[in-house]
Each structure stands twice: as C-alpha cells, then as structure tokens.
C-alpha atoms as a PDB file:
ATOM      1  CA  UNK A   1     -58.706 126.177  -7.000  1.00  0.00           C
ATOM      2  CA  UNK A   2     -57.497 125.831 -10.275  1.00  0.00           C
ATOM      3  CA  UNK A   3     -53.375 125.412 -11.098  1.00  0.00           C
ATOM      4  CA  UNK A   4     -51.974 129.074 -11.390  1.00  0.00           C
ATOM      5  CA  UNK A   5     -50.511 130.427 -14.604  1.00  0.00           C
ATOM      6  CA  UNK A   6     -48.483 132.385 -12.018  1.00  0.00           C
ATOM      7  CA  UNK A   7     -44.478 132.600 -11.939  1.00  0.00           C
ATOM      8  CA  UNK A   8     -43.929 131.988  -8.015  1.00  0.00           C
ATOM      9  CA  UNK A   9     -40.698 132.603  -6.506  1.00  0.00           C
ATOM     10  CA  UNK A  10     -39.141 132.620  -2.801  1.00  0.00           C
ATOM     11  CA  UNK A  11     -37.317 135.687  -2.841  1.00  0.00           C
ATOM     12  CA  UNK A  12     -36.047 135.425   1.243  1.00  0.00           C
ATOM     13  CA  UNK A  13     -37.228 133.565   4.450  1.00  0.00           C
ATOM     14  CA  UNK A  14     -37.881 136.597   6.742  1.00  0.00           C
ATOM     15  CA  UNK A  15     -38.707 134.496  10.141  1.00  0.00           C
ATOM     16  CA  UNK A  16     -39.310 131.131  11.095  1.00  0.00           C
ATOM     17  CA  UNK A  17     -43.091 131.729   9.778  1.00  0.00           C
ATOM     18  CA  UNK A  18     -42.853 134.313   6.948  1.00  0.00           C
ATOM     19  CA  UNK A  19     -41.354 134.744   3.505  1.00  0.00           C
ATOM     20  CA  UNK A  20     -40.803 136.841   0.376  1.00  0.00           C
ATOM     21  CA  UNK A  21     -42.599 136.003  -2.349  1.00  0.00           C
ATOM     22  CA  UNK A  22     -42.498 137.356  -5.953  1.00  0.00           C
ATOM     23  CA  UNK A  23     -45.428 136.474  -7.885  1.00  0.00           C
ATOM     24  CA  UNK A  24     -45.870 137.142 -11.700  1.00  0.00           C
ATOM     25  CA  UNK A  25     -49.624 136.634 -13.613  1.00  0.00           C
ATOM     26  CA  UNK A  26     -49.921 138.079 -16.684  1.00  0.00           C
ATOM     27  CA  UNK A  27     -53.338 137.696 -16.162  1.00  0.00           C
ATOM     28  CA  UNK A  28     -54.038 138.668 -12.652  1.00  0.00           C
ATOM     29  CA  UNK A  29     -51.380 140.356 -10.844  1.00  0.00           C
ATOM     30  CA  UNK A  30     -48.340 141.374  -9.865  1.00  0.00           C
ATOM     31  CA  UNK A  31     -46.062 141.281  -6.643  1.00  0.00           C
ATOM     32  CA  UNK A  32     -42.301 142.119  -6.468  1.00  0.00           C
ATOM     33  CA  UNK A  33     -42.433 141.109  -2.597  1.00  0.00           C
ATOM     34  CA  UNK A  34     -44.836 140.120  -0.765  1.00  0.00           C
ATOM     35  CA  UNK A  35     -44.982 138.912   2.528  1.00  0.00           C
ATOM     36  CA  UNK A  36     -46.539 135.536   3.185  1.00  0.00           C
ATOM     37  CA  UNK A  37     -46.779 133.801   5.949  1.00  0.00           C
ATOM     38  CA  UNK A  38     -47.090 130.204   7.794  1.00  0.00           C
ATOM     39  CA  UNK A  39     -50.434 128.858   8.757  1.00  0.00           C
ATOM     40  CA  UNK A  40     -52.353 126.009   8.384  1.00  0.00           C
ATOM     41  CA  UNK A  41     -55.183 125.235   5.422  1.00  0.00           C
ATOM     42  CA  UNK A  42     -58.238 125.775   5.989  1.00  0.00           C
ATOM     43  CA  UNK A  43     -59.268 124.215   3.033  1.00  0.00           C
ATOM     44  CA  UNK A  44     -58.034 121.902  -0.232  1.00  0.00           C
ATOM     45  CA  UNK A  45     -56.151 123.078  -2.771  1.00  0.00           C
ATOM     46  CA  UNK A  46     -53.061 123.448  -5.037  1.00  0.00           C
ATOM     47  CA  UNK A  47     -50.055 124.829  -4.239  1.00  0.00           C
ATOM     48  CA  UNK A  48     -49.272 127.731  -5.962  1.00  0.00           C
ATOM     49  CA  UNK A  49     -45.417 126.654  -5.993  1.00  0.00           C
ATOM     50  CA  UNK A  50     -44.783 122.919  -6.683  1.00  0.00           C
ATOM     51  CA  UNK A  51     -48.508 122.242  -7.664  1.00  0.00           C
ATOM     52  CA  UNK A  52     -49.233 119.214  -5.617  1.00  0.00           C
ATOM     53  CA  UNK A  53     -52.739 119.235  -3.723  1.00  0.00           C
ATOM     54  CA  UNK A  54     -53.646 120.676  -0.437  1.00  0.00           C
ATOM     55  CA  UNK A  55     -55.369 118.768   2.164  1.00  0.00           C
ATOM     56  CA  UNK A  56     -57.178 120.598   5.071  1.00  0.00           C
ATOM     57  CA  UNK A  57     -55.169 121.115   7.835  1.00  0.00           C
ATOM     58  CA  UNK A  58     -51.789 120.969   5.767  1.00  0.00           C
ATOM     59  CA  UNK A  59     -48.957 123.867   6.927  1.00  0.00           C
ATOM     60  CA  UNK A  60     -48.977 126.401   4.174  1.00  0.00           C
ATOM     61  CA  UNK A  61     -48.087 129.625   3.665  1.00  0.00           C
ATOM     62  CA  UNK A  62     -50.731 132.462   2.282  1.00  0.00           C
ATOM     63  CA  UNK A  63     -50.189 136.254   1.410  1.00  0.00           C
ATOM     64  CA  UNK A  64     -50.269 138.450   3.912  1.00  0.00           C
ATOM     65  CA  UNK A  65     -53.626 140.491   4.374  1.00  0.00           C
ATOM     66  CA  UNK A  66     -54.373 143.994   4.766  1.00  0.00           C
ATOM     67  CA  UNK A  67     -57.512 146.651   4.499  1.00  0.00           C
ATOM     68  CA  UNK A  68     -57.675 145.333   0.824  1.00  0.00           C
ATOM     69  CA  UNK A  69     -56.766 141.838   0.080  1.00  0.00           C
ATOM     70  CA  UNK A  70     -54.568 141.134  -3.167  1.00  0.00           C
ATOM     71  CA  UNK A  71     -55.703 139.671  -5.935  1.00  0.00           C
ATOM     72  CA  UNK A  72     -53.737 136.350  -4.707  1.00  0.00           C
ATOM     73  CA  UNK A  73     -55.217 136.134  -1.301  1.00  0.00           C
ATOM     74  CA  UNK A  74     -56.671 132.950  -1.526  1.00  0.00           C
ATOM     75  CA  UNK A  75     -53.446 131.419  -2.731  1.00  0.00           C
ATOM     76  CA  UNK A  76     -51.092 129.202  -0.947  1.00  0.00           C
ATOM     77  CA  UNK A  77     -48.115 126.930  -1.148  1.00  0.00           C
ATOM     78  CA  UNK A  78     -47.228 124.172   1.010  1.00  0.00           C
ATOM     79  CA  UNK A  79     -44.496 124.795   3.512  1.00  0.00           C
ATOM     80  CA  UNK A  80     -42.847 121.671   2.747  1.00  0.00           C
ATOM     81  CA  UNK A  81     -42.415 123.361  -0.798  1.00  0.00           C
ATOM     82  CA  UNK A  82     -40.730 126.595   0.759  1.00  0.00           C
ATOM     83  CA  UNK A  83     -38.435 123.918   2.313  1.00  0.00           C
ATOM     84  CA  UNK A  84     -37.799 121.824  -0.148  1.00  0.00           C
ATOM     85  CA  UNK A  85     -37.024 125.494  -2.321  1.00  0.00           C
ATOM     86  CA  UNK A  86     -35.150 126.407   0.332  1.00  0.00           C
ATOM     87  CA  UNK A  87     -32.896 123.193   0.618  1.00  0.00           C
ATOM     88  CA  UNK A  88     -32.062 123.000  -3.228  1.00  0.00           C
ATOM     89  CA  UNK A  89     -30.647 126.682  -3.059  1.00  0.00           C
ATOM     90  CA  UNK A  90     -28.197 125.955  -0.324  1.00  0.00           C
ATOM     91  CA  UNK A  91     -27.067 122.858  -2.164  1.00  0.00           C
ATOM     92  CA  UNK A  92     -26.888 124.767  -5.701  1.00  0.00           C
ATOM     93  CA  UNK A  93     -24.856 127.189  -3.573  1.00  0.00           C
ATOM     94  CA  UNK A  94     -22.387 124.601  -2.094  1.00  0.00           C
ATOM     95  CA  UNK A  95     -21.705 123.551  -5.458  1.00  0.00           C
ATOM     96  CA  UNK A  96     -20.603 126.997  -6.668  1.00  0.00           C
END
C-alpha cells in the first residue's frame, strides 16, 4: 500500500478499542467521522497516520465496515500512533 495523500486526524477515542477519525483525500474520499477500530494486521503496510510500516500481526486500527465498504477500508494506522497522538494532546493541553 502506497503512502496516502490523505489528511488523517483523531478526532476522539470512543472506547478502549475504537476512535474518531476524520479523513480528507482530495483524490479519494471524504470522512468527517468515522469510526475505526482496534485489531490486529493482517497484512504489511503503512500507516495511514505517522507513515511508518506495518508488519503482520502489528495492533492497528482500520475503518469500520458496513454493507458497503468506504473507499478507505483497507487503510490502517498503528495503534501505537493513536497513542502516541493521543499523548502529545494531553501534554499540548497541560501547557495551555
């Protein structure tokens, strides 16, 4: 999978094992919030976030997937990116 053009941003952490995602491609697609959530890879790739490379097996996070599956589904980002987000926020925010 090739390195997205895509503006990816974690919008809120709804559970332990989902999240919010906004997700911008000029290109593509589109999504103000969608719902992603924790699982593990089942293949390589980048992540869609930080884009450092996916091994097999890695924890990720992928969108959410319904009757018709969005022009993102085979996207992911590394969980350890939606922590690492996550972390930086509440220090930017204990700064303030």
């Amino acid at each position: 999978m090739a390195v997205t053009s895509a503006l990816v941003r974690v919008l809120e952490r709804r559970s332990e094992n989902s999240v919010v995602i906004l997700w911008q491609d000029a290109t593509r697609c589109h999504y103000g919030d969608q719902v992603w959530f924790r699982c593990r890879s089942a293949r390589t790739g980048i992540c869609a976030l930080s884009g450092n490379t996916i091994g097999r097996g890695d924890p990720i996070y992928r969108p959410r997937q319904g009757h018709r599956p969005p022009a993102n589904a085979l996207a992911m980002i590394l969980a350890s990116a939606i922590e690492d987000e996550a972390l930086a926020d509440e220090c930017a925010e204990a700064q303030r």
